[in-house]
C-alpha atoms as a PDB file:
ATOM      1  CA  UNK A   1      91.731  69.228 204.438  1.00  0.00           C
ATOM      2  CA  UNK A   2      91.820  73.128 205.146  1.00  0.00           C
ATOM      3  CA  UNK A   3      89.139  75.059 203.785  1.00  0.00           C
ATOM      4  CA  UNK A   4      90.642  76.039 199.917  1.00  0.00           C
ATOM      5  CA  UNK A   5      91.471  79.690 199.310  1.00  0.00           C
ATOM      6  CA  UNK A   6      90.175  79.357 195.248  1.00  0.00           C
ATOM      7  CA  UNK A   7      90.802  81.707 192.572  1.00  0.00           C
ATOM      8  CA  UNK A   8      88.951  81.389 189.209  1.00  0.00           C
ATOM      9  CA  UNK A   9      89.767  84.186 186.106  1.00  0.00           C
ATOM     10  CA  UNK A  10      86.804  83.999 183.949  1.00  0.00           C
ATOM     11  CA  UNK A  11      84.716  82.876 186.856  1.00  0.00           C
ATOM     12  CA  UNK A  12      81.419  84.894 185.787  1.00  0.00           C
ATOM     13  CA  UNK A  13      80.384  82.505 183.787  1.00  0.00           C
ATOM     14  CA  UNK A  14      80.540  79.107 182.096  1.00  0.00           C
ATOM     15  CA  UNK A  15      83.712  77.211 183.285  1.00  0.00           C
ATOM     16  CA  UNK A  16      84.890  79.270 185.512  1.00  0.00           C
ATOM     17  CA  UNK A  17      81.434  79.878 187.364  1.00  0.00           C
ATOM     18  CA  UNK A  18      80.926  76.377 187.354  1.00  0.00           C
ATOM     19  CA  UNK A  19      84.715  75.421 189.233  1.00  0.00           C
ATOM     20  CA  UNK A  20      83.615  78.297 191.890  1.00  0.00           C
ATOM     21  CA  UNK A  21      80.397  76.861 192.553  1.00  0.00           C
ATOM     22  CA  UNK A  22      81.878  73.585 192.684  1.00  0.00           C
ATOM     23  CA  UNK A  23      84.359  74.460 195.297  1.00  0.00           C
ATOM     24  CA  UNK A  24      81.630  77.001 197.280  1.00  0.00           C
ATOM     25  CA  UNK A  25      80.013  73.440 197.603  1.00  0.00           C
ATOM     26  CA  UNK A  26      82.723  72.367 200.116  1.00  0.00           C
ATOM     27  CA  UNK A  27      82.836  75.530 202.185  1.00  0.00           C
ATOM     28  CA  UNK A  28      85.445  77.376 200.288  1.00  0.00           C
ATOM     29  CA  UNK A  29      86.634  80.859 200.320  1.00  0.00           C
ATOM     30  CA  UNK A  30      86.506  82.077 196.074  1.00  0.00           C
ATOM     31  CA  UNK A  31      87.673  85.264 194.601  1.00  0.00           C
ATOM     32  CA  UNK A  32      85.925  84.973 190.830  1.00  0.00           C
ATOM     33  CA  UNK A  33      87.916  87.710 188.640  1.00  0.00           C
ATOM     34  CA  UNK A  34      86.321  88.718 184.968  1.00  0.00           C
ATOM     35  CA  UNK A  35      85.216  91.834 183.192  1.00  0.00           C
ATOM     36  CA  UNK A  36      82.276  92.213 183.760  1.00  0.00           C
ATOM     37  CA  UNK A  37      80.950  93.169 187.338  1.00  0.00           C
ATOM     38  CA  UNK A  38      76.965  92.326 187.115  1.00  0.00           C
ATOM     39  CA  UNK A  39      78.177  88.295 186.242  1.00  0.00           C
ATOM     40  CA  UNK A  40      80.279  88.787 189.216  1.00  0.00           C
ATOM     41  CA  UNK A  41      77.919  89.717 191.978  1.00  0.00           C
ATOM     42  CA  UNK A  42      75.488  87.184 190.866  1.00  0.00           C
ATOM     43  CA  UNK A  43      77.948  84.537 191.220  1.00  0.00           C
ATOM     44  CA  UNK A  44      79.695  85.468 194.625  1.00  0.00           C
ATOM     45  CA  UNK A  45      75.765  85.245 195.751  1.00  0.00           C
ATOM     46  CA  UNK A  46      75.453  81.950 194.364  1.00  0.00           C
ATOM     47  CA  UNK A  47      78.813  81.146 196.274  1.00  0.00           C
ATOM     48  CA  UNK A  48      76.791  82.142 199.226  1.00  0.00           C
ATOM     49  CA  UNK A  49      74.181  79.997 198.986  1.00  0.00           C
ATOM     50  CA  UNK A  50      75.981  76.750 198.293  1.00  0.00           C
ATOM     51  CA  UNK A  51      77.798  77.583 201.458  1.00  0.00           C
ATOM     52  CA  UNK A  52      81.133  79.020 200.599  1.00  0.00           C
ATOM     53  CA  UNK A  53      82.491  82.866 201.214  1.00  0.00           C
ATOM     54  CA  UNK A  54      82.564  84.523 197.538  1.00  0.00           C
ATOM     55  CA  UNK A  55      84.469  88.284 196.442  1.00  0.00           C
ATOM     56  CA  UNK A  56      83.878  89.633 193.173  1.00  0.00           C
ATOM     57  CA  UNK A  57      87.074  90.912 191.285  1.00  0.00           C
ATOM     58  CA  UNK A  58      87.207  92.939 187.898  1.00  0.00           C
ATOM     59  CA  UNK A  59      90.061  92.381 185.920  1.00  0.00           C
ATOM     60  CA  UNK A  60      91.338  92.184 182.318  1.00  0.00           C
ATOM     61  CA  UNK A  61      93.873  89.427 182.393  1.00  0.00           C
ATOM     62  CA  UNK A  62      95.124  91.041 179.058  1.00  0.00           C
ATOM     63  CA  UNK A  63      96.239  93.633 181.340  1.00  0.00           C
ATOM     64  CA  UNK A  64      99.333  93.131 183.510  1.00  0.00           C
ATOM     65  CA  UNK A  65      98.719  96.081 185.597  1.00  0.00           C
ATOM     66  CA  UNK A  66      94.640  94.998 186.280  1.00  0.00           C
ATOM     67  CA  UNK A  67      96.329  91.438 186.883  1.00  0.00           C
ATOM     68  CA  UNK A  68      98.533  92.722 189.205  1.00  0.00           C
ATOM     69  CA  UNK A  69      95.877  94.892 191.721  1.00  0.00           C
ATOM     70  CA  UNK A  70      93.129  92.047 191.037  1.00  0.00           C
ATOM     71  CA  UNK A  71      95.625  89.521 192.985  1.00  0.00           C
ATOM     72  CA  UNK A  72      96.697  91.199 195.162  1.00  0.00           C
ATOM     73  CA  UNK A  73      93.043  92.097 196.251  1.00  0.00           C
ATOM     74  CA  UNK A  74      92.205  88.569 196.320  1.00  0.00           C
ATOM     75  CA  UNK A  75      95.517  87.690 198.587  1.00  0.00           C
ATOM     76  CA  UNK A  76      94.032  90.237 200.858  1.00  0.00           C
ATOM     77  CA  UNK A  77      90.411  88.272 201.189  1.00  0.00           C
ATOM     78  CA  UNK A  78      92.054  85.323 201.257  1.00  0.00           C
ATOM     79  CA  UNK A  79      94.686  86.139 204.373  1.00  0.00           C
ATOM     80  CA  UNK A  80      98.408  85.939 202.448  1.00  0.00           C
ATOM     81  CA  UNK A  81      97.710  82.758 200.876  1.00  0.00           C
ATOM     82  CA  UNK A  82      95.964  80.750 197.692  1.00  0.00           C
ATOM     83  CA  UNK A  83      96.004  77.053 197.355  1.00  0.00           C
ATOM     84  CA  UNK A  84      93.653  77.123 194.236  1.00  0.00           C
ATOM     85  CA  UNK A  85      94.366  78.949 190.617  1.00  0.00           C
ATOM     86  CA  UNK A  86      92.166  78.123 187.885  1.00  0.00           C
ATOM     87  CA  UNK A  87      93.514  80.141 184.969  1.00  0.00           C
ATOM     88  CA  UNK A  88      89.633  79.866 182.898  1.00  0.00           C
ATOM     89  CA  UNK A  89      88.876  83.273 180.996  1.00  0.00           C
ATOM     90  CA  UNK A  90      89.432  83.284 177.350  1.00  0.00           C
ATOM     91  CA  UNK A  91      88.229  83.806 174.319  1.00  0.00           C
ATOM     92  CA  UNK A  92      87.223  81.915 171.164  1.00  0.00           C
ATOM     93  CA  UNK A  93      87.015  83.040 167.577  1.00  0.00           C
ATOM     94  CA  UNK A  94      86.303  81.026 164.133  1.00  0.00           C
ATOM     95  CA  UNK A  95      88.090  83.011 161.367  1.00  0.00           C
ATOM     96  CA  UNK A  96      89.483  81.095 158.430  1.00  0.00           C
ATOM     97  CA  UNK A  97      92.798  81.824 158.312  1.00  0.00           C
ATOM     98  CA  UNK A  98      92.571  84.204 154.711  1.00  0.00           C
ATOM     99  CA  UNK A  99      90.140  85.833 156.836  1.00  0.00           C
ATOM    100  CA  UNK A 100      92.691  86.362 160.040  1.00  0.00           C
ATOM    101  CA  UNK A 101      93.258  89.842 160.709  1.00  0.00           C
ATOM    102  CA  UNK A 102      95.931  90.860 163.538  1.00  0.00           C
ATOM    103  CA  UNK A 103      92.981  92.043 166.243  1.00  0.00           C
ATOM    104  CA  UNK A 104      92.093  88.334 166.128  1.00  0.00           C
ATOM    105  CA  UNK A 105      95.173  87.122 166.659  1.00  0.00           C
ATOM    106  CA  UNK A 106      96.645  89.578 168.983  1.00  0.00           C
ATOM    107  CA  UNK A 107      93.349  89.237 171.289  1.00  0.00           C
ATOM    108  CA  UNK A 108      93.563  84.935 171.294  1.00  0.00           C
ATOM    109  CA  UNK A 109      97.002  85.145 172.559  1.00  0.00           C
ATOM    110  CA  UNK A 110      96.707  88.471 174.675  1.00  0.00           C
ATOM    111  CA  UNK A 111      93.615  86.476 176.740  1.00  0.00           C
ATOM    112  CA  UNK A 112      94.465  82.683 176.558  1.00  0.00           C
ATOM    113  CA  UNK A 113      97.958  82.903 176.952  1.00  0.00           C
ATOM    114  CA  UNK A 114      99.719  86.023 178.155  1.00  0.00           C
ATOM    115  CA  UNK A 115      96.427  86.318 180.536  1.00  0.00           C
ATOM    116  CA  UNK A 116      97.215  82.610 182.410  1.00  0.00           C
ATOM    117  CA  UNK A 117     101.164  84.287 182.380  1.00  0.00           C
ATOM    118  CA  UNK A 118     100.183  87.526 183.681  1.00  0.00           C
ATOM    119  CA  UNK A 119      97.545  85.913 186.533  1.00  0.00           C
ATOM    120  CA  UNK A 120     100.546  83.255 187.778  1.00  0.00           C
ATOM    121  CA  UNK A 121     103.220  85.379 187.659  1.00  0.00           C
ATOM    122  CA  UNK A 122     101.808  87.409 190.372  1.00  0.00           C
ATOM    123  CA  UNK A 123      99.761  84.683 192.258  1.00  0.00           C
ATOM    124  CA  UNK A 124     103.114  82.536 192.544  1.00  0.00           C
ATOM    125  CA  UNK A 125     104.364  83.979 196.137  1.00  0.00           C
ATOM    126  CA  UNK A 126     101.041  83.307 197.891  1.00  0.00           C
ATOM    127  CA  UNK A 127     100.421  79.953 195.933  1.00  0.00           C
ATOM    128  CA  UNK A 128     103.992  78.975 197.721  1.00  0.00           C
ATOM    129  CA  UNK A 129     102.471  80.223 200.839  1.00  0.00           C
ATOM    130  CA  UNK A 130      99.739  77.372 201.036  1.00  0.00           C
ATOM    131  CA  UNK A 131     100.158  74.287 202.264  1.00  0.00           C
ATOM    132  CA  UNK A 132      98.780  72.448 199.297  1.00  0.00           C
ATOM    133  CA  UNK A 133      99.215  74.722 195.768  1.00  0.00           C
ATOM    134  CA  UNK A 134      97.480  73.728 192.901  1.00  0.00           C
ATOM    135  CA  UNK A 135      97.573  75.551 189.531  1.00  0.00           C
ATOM    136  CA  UNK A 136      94.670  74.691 186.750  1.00  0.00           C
ATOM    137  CA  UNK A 137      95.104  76.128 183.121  1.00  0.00           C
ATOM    138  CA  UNK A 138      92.011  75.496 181.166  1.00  0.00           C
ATOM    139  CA  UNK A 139      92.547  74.901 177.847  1.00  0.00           C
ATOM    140  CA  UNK A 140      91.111  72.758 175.092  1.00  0.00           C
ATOM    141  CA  UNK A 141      91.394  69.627 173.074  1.00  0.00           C
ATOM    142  CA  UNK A 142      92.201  72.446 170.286  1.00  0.00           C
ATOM    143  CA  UNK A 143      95.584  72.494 172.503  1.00  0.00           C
ATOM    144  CA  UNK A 144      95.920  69.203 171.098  1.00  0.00           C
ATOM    145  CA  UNK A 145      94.461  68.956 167.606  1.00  0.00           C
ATOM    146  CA  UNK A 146      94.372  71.636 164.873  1.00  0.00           C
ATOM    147  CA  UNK A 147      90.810  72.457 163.882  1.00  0.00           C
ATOM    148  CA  UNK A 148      90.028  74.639 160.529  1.00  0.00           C
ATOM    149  CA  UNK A 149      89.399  77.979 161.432  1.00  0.00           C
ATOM    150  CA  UNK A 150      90.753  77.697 164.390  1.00  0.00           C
ATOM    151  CA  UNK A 151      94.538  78.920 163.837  1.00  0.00           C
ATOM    152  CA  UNK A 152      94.428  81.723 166.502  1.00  0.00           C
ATOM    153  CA  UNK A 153      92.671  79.771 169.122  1.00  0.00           C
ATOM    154  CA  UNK A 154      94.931  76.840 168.679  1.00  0.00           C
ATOM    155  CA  UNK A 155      98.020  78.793 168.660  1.00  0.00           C
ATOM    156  CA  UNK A 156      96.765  80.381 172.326  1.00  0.00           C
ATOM    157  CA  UNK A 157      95.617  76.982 173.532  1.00  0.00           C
ATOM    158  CA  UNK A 158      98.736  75.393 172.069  1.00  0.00           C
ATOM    159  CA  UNK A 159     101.051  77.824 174.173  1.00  0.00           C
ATOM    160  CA  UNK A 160      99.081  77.805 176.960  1.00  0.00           C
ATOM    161  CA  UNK A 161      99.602  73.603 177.127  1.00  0.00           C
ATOM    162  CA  UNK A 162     103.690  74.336 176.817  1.00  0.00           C
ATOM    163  CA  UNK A 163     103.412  76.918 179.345  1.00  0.00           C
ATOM    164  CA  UNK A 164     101.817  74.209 182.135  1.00  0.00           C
ATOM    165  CA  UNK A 165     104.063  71.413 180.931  1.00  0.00           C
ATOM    166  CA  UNK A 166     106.939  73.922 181.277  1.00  0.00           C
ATOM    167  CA  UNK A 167     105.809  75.435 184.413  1.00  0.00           C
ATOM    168  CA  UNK A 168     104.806  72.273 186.211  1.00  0.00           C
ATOM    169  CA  UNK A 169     108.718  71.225 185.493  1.00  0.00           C
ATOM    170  CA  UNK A 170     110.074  74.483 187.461  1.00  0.00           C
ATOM    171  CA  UNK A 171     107.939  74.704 190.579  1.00  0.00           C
ATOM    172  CA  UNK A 172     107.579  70.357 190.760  1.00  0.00           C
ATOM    173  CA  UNK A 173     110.155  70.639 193.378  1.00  0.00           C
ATOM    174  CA  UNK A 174     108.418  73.739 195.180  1.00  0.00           C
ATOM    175  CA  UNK A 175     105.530  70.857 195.630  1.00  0.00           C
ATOM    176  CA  UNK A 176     103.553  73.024 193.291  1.00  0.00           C
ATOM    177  CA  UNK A 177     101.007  70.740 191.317  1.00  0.00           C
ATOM    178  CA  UNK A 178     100.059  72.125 187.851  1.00  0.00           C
ATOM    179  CA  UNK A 179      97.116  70.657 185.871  1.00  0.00           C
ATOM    180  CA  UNK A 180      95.802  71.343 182.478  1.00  0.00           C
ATOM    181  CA  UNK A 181      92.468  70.473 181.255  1.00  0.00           C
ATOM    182  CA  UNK A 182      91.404  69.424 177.590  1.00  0.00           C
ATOM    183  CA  UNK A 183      87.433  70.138 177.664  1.00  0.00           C
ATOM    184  CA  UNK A 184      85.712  69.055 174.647  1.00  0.00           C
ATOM    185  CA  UNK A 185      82.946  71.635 173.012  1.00  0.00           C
ATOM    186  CA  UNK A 186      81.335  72.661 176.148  1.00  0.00           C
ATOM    187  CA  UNK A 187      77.831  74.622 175.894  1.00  0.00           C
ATOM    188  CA  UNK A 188      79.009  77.946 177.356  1.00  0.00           C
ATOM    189  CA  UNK A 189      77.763  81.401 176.231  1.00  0.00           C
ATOM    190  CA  UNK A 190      80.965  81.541 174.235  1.00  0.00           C
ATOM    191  CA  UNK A 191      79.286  79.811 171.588  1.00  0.00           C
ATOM    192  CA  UNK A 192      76.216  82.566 171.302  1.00  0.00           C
ATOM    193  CA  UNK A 193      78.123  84.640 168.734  1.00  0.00           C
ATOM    194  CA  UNK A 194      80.073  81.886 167.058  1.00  0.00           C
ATOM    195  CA  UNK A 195      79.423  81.104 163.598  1.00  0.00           C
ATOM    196  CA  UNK A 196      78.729  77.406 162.467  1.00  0.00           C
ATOM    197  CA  UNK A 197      76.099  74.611 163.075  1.00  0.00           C
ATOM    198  CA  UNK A 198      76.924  73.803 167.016  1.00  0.00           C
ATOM    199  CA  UNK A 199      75.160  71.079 168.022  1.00  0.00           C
ATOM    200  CA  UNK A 200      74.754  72.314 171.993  1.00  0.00           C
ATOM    201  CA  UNK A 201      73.081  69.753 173.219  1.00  0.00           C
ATOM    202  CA  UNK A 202      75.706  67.271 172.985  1.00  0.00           C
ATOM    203  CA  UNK A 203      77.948  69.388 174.338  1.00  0.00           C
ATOM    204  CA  UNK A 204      79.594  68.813 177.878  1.00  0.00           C
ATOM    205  CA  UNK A 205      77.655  70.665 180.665  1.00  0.00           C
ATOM    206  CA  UNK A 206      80.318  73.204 182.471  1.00  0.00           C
ATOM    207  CA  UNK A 207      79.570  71.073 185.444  1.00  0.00           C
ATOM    208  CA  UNK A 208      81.160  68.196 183.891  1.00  0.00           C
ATOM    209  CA  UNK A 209      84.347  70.481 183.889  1.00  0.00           C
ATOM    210  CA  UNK A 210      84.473  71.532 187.339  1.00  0.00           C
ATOM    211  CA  UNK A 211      83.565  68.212 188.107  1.00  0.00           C
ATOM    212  CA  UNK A 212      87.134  67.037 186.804  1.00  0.00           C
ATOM    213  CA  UNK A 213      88.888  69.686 188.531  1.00  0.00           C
ATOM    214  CA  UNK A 214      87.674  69.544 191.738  1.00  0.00           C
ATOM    215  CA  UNK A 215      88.419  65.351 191.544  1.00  0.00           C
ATOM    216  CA  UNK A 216      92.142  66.317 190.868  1.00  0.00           C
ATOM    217  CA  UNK A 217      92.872  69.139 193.433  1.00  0.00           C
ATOM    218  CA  UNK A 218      91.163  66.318 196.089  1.00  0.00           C
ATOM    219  CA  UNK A 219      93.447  63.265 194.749  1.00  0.00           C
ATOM    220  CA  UNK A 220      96.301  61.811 196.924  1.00  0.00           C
ATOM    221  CA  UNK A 221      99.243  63.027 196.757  1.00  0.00           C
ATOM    222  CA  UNK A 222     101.501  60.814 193.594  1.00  0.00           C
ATOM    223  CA  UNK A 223      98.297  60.823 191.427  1.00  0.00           C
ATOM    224  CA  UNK A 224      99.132  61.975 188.360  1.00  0.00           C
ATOM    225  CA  UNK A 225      96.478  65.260 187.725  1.00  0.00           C
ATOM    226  CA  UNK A 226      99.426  66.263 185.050  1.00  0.00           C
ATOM    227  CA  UNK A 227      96.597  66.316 182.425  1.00  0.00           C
ATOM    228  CA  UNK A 228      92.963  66.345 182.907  1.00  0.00           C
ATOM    229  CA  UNK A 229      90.180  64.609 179.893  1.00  0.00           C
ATOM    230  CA  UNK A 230      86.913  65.937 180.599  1.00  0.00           C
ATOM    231  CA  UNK A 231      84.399  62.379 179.772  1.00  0.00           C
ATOM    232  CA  UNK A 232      82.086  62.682 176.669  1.00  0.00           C
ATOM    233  CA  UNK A 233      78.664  63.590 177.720  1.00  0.00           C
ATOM    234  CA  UNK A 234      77.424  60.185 179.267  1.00  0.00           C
ATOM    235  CA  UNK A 235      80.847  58.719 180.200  1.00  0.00           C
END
């Protein structure tokens, strides 16, 4: 296998810092793209030193004109191609829904799932440049279940699960593969400024994630990676 040409949105942290390190581990070239720039740097020198090449990229993924330089910066590090998108920032708010106010709203679906739009959009002519294209959406087992207070986030996570199942029919024949993960609660800083009794220690470990994700981008080819369970903690 060529060395993988990765890029993770929301790789500063959490999930998506976990997925880079995992690929760094196996000599891979990773573009992590968030917000904030000091997460960034840390974690393209933590790429380093597990052995893979790392660039830092700001970018809003709300933002289809940040989306839009952010690729095509990370097309240039990676030389015209990517074989790896992990489509992993986003945003999680508890707000019963008498409580919902349109910010809410407007920022669940403007992250989670016109950000994942935006990002493969424009990463779709160098993802058809590779040799072995793999699309991840992150999403949640609140793409699958409704959970009470939860009526943004599931909505995003919800769309976000159409959108893969949709987009894995169109570019099937392009020998695109297009995976979406269902973590469980995983203990991420996302959960620092969430109301509610969160019981983080028997939570899944980010790890566990990338873990998952790095087993279905390496599985033969006819293995079904169409949808990805992350294992309860000690599974």
């Amino acid at each position: 296998m060529s060395t993988p040409r990765v890029l993770v949105t929301g790789g500063g942290r959490g999930i998506g810092r976990a997925i880079a390190l995992r690929f760094a581990r196996e000599k891979a070239l990773v573009c992590v793209a968030a917000r904030t720039s000091s997460e960034l740097d840390a974690v393209v020198a933590e790429i380093q030193r597990a052995g893979g090449q790392g660039r830092a990229q700001q970018v809003n993924v709300a933002d289809h004109s940040s989306v839009e330089g952010a690729v095509w910066r990370a097309v240039e590090f990676f030389g015209g191609k990517i074989d790896v998108l992990v489509n992993c920032a986003g945003v999680f708010d508890v707000k019963p829904f008498e409580q919902m106010d349109l910010a809410v709203w407007r920022r669940n679906l403007e992250v989670n799932l016109n950000g994942p739009f935006y990002v493969t959009l424009e990463s779709l002519d160098p993802l058809l440049e590779s040799e072995r294209p793999h699309v991840f959406n992150v999403a949640s087992v609140a793409a699958r279940k409704g959970f009470a207070g939860n009526t943004a986030y599931c909505a995003s996570k919800y769309g976000l699960r159409g959108f893969s199942d949709a987009l894995r029919e169109d570019l099937r024949a392009k020998g695109v593969r297009v995976s979406t993960v269902y973590p469980g609660p995983t203990d991420t800083t996302i959960f620092d400024n969430v109301p509610g009794s969160w019981d983080r220690a028997r939570m899944n470990k980010p790890e566990d994630v990338a873990e998952v994700v790095w087993k279905a981008y390496t599985a033969p080819e006819g293995t079904n990676v169409d949808d990805l369970e992350v294992p309860a903690p000690g599974r």
